[in-house]
PDB file of N, CA and C in Angstrom:
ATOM      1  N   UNK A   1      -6.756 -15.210 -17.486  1.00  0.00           N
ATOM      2  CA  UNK A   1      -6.603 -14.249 -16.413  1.00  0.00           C
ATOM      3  C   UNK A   1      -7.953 -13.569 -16.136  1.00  0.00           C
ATOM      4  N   UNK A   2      -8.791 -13.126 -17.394  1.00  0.00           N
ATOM      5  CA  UNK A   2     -10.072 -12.554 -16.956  1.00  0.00           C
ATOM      6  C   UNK A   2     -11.150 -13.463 -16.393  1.00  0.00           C
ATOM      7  N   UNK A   3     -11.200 -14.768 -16.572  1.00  0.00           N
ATOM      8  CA  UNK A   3     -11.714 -15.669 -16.121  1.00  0.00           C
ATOM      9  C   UNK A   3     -11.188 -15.722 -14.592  1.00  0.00           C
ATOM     10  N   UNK A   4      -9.849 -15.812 -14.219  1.00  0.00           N
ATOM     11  CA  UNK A   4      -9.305 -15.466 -12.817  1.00  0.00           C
ATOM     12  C   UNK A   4      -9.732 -14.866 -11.980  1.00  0.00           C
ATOM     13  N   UNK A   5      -9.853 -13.787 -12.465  1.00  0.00           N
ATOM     14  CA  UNK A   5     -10.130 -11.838 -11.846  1.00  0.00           C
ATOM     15  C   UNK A   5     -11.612 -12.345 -11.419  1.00  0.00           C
ATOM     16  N   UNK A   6     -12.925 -12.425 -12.568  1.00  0.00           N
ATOM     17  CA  UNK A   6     -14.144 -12.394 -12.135  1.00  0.00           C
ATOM     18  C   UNK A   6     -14.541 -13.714 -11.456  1.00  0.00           C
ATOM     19  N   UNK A   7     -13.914 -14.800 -10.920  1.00  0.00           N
ATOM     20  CA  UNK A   7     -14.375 -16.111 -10.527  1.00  0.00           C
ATOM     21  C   UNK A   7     -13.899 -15.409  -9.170  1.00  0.00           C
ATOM     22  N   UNK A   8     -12.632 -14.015  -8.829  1.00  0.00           N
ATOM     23  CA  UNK A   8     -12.302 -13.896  -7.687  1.00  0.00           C
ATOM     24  C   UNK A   8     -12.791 -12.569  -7.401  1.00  0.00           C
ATOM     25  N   UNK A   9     -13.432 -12.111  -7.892  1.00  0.00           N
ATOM     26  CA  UNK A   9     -14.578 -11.436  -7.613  1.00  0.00           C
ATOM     27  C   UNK A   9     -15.939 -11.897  -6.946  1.00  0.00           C
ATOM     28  N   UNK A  10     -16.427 -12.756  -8.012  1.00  0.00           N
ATOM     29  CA  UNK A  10     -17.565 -13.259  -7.118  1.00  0.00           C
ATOM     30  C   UNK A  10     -17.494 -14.292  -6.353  1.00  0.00           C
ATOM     31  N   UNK A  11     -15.792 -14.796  -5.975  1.00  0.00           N
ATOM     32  CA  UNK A  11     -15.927 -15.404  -4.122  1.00  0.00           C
ATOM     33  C   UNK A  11     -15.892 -14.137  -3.196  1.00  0.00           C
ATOM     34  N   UNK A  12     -15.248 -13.082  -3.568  1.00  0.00           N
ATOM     35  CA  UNK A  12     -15.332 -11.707  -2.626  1.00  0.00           C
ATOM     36  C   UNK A  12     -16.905 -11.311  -2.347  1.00  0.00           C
ATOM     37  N   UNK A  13     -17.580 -11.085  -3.372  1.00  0.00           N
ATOM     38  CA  UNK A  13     -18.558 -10.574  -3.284  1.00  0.00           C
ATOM     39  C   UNK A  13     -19.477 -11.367  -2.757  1.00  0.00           C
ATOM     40  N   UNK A  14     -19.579 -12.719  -2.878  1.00  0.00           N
ATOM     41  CA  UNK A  14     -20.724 -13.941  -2.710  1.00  0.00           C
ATOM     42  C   UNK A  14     -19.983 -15.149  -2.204  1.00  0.00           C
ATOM     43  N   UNK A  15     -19.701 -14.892  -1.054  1.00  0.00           N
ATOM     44  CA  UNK A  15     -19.286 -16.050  -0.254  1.00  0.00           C
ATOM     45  C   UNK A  15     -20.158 -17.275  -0.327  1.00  0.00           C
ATOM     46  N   UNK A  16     -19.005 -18.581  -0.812  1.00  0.00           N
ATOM     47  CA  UNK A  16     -19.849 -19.843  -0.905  1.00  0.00           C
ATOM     48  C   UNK A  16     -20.077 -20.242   0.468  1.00  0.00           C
ATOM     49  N   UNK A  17     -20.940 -20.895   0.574  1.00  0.00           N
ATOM     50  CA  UNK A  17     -21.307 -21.323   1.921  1.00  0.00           C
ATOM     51  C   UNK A  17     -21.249 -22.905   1.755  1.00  0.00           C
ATOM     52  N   UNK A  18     -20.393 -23.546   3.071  1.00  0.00           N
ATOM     53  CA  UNK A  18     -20.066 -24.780   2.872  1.00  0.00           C
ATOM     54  C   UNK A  18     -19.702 -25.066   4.404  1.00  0.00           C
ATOM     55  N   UNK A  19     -20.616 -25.544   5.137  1.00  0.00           N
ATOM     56  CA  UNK A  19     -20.753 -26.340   6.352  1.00  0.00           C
ATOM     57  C   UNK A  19     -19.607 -27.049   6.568  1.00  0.00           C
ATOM     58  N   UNK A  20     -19.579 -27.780   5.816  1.00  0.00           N
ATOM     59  CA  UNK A  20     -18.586 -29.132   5.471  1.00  0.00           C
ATOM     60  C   UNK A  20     -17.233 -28.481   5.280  1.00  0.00           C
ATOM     61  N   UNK A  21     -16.758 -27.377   4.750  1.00  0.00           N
ATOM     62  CA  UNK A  21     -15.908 -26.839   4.761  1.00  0.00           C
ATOM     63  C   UNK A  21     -15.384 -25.741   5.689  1.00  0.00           C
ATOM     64  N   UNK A  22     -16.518 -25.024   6.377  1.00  0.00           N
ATOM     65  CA  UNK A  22     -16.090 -24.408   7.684  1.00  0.00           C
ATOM     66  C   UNK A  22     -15.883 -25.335   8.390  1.00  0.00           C
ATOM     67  N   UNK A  23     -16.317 -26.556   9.013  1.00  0.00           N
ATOM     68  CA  UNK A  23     -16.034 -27.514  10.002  1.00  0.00           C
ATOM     69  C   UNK A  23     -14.595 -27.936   9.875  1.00  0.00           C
ATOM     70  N   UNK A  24     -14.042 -28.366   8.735  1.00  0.00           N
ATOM     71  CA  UNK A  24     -12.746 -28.892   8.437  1.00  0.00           C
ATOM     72  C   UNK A  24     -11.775 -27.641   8.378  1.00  0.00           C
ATOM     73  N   UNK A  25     -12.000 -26.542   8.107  1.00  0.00           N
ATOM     74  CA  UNK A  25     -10.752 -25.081   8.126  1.00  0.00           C
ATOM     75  C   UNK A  25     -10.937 -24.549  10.094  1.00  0.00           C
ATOM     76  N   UNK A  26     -12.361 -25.159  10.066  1.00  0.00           N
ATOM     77  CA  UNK A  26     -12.450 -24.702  11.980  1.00  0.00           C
ATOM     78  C   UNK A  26     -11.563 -25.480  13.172  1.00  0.00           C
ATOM     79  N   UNK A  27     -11.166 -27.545  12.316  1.00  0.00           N
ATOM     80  CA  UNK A  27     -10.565 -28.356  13.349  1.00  0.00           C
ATOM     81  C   UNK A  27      -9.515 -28.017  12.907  1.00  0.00           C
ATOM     82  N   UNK A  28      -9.266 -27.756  11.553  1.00  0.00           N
ATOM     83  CA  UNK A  28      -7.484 -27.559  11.748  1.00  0.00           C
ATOM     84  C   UNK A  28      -6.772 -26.461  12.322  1.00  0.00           C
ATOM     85  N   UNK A  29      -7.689 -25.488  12.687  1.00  0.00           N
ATOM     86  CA  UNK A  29      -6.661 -24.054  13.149  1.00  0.00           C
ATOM     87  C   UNK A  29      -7.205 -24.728  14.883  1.00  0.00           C
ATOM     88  N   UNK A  30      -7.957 -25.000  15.415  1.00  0.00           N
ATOM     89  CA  UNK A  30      -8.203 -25.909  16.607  1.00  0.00           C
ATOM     90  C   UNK A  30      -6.962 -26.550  16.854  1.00  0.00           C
ATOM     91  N   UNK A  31      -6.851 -27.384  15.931  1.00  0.00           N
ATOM     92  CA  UNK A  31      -5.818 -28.656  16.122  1.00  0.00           C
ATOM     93  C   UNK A  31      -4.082 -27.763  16.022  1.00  0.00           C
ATOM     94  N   UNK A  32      -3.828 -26.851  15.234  1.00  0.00           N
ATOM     95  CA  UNK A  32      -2.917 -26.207  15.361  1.00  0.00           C
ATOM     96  C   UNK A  32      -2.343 -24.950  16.409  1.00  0.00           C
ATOM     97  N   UNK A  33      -3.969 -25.099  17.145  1.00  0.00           N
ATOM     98  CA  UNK A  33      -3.777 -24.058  18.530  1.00  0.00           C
ATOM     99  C   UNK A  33      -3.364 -25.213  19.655  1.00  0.00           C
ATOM    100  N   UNK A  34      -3.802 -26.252  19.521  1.00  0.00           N
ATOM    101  CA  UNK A  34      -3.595 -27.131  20.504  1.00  0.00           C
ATOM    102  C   UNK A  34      -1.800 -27.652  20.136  1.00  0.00           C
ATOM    103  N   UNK A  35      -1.651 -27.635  19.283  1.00  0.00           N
ATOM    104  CA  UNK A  35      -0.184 -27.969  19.176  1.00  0.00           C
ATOM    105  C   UNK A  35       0.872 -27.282  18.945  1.00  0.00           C
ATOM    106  N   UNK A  36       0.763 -26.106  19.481  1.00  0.00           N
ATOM    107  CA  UNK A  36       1.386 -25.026  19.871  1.00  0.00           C
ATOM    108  C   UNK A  36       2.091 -25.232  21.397  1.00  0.00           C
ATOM    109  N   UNK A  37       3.874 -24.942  21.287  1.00  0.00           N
ATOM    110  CA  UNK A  37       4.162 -24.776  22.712  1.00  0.00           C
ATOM    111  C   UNK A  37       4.861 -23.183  22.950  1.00  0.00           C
ATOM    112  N   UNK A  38       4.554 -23.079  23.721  1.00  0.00           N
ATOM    113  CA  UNK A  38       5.753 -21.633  24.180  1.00  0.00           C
ATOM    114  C   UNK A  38       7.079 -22.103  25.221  1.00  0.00           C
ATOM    115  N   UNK A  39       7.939 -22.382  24.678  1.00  0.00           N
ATOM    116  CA  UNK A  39       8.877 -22.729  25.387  1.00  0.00           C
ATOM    117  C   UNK A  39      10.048 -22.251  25.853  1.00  0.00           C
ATOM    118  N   UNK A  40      10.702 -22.106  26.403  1.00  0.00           N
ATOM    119  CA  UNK A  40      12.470 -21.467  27.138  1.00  0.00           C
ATOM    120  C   UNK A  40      12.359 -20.273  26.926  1.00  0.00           C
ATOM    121  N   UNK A  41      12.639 -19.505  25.995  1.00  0.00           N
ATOM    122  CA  UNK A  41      12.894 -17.624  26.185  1.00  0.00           C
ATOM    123  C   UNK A  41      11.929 -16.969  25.984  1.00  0.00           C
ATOM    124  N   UNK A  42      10.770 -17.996  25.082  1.00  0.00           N
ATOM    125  CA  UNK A  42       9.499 -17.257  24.594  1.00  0.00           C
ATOM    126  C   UNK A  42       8.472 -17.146  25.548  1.00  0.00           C
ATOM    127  N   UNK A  43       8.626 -17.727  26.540  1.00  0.00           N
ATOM    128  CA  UNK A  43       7.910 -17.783  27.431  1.00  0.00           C
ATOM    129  C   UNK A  43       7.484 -16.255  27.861  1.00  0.00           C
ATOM    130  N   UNK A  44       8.879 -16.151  28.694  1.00  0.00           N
ATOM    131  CA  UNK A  44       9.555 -14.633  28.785  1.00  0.00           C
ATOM    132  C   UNK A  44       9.113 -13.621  28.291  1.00  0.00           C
ATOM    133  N   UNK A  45       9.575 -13.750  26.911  1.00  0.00           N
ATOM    134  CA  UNK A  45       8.940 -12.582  25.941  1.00  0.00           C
ATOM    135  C   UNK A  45       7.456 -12.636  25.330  1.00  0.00           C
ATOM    136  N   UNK A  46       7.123 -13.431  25.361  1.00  0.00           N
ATOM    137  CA  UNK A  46       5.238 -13.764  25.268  1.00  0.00           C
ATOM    138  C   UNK A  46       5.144 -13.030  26.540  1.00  0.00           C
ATOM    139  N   UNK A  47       4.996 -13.267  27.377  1.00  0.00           N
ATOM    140  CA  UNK A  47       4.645 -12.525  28.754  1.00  0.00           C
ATOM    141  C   UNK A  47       4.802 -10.977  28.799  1.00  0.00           C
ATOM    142  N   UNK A  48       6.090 -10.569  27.874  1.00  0.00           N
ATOM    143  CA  UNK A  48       6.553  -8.868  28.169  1.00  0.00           C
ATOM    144  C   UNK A  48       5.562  -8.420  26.936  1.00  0.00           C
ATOM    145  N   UNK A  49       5.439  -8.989  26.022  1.00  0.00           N
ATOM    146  CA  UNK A  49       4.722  -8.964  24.782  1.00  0.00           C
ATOM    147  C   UNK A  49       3.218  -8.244  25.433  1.00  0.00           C
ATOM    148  N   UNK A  50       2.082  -9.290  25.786  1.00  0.00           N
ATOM    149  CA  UNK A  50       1.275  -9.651  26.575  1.00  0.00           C
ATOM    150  C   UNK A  50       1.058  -8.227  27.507  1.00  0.00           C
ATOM    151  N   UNK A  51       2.139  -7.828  28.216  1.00  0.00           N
ATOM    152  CA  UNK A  51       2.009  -6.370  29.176  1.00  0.00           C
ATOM    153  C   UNK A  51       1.870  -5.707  28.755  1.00  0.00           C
ATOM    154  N   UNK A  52       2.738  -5.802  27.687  1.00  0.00           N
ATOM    155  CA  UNK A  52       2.909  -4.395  26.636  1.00  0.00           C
ATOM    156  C   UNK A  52       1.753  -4.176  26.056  1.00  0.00           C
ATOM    157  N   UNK A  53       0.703  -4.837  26.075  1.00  0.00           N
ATOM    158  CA  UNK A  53      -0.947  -4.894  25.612  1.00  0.00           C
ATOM    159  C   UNK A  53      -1.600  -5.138  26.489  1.00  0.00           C
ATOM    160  N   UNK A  54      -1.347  -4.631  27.633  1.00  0.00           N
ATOM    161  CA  UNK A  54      -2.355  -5.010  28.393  1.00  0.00           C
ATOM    162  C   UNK A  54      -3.807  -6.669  28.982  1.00  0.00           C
ATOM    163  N   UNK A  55      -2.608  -7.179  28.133  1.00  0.00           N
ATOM    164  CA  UNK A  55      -3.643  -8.601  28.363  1.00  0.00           C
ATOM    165  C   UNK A  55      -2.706  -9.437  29.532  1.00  0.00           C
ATOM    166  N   UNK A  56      -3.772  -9.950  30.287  1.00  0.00           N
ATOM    167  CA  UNK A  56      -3.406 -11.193  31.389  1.00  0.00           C
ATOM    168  C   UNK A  56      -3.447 -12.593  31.396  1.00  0.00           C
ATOM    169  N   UNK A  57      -3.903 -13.054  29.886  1.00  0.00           N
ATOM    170  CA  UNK A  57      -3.461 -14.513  29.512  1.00  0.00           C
ATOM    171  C   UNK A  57      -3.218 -14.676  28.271  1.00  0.00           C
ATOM    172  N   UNK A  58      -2.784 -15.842  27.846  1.00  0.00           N
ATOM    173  CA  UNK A  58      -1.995 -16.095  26.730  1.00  0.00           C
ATOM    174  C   UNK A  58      -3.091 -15.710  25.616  1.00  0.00           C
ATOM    175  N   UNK A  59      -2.883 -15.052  24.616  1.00  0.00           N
ATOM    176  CA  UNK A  59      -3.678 -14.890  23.530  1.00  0.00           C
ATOM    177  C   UNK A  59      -4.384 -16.219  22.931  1.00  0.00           C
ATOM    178  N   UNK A  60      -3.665 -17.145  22.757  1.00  0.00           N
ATOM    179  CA  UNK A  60      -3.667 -18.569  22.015  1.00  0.00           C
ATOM    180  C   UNK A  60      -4.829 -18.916  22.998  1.00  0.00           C
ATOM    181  N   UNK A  61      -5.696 -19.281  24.002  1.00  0.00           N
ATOM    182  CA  UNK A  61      -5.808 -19.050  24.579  1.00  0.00           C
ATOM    183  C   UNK A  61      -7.451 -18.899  24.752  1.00  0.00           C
ATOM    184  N   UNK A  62      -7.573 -17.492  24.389  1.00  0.00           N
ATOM    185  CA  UNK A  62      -8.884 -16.724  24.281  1.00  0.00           C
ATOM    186  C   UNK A  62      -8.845 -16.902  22.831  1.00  0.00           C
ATOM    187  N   UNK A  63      -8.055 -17.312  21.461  1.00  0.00           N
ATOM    188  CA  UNK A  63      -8.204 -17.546  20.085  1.00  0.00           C
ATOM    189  C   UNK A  63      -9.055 -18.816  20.561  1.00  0.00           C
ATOM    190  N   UNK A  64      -8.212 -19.645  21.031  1.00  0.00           N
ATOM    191  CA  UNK A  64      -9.159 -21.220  21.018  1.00  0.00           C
ATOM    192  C   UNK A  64     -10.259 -21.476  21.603  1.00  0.00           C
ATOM    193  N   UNK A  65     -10.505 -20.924  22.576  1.00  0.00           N
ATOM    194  CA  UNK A  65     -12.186 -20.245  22.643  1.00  0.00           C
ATOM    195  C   UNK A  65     -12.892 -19.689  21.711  1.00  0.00           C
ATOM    196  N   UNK A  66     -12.614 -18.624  21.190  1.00  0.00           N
ATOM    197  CA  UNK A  66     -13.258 -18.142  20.349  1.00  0.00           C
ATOM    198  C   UNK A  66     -13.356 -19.131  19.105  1.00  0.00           C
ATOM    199  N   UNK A  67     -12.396 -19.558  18.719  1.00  0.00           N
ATOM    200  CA  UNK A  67     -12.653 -20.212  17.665  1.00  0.00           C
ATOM    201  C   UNK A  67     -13.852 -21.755  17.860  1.00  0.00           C
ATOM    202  N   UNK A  68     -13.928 -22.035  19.313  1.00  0.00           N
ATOM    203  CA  UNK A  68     -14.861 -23.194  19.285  1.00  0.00           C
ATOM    204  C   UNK A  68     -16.105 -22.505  19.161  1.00  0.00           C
ATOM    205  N   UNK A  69     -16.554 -20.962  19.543  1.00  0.00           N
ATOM    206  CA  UNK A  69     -17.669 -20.647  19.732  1.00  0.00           C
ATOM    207  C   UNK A  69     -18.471 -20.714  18.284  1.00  0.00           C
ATOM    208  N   UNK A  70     -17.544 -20.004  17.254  1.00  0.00           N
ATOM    209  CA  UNK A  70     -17.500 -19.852  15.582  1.00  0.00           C
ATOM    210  C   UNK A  70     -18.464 -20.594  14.886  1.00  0.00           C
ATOM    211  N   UNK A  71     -19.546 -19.645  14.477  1.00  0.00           N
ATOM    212  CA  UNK A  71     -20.050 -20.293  13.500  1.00  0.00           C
ATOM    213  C   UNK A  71     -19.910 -19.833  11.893  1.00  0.00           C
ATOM    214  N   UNK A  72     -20.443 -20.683  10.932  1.00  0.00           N
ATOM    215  CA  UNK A  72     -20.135 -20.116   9.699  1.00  0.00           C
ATOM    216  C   UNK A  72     -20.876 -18.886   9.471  1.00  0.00           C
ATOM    217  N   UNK A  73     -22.534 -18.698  10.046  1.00  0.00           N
ATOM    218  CA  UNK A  73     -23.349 -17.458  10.104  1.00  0.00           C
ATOM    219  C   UNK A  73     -22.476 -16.375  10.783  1.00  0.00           C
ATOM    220  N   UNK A  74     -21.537 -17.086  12.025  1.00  0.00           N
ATOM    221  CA  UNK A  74     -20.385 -15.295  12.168  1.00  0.00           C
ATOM    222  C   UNK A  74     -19.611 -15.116  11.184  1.00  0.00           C
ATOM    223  N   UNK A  75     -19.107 -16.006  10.596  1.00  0.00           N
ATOM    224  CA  UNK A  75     -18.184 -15.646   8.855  1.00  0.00           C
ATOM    225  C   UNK A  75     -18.725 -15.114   8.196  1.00  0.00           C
ATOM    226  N   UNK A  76     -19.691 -15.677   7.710  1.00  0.00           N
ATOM    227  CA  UNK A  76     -20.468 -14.741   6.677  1.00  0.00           C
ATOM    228  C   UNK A  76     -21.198 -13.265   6.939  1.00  0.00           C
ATOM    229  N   UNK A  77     -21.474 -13.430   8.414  1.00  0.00           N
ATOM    230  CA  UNK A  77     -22.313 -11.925   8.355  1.00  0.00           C
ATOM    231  C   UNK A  77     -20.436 -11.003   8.474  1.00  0.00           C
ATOM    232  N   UNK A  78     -19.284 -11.268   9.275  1.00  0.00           N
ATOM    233  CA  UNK A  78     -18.403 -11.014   9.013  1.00  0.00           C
ATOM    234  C   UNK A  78     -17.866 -10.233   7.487  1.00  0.00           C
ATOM    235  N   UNK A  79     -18.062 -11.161   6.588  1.00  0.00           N
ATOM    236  CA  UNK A  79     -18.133 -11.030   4.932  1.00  0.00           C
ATOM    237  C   UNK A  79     -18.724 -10.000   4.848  1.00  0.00           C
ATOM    238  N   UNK A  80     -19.827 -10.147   4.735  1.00  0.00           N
ATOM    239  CA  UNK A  80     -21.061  -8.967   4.649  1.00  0.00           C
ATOM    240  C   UNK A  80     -20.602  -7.614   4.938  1.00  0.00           C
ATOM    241  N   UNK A  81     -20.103  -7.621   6.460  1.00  0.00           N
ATOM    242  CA  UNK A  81     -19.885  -5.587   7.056  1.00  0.00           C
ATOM    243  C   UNK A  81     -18.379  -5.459   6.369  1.00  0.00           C
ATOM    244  N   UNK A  82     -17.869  -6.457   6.428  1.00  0.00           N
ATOM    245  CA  UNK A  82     -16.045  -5.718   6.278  1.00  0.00           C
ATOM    246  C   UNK A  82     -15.413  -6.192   4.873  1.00  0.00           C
ATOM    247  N   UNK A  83     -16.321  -6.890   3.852  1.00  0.00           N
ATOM    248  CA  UNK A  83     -15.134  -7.632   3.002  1.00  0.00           C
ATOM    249  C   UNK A  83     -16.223  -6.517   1.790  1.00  0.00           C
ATOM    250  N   UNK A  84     -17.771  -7.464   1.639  1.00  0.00           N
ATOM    251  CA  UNK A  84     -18.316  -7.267   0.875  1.00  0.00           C
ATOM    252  C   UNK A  84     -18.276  -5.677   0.206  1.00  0.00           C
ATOM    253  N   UNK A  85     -18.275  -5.600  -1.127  1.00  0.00           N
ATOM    254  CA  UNK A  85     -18.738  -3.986  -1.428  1.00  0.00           C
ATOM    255  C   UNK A  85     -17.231  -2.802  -1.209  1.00  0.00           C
ATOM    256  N   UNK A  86     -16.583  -3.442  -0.389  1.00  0.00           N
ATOM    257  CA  UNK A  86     -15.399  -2.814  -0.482  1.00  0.00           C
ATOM    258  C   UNK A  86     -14.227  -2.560  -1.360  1.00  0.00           C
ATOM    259  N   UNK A  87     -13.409  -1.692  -1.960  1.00  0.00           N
ATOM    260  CA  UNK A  87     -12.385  -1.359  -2.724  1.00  0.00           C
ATOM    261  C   UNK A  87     -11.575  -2.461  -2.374  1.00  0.00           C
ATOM    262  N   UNK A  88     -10.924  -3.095  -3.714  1.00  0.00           N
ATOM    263  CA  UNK A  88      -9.433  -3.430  -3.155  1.00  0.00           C
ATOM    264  C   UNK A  88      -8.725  -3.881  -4.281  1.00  0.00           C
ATOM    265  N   UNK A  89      -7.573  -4.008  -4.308  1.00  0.00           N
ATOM    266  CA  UNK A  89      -6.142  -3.997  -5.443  1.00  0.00           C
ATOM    267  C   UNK A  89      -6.139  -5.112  -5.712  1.00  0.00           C
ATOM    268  N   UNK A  90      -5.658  -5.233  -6.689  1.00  0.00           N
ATOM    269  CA  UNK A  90      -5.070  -6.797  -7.348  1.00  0.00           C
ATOM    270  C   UNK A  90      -3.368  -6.671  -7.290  1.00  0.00           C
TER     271      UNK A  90
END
């Protein structure tokens, strides 16, 4: 378990960096935005959803954009301001 704790510590603290592995976690949430349908009632309620926030197109959408723009340097500096150095529970 203490071997657990500090191996998951220093992925928190020191993000591995792996090209090869952002590329493959980047096509599959790609590939799972693309195979996404909204169909019969959800349509509907995606849409009332959507008002209720003030947005005018499908979220999924502006995710799959964003996600093609993604590089691993935005993950990691990401890491850096909001993960790194911060408190958190086990």
């Amino acid at each position: 378990m203490k071997q657990a704790v500090e191996a998951f510590d220093e992925i928190i603290e020191d993000m591995p960096r792996s090209e090869k592995a952002f590329e493959l976690a980047k096509s599959g949430l790609l590939a799972n935005l693309e195979s996404q349908r909204t169909t019969k009632m959800n349509i509907l309620w995606s849409f009332l959803e959507y008002e209720k926030f003030g947005l005018t197109e499908d979220i999924n959408k502006t995710r799959y954009e964003g996600i093609q723009k993604l590089t691993l340097d935005d993950v990691v500096k990401f890491q850096q301001e909001f993960i790194k150095g911060r408190p958190y529970t086990y």
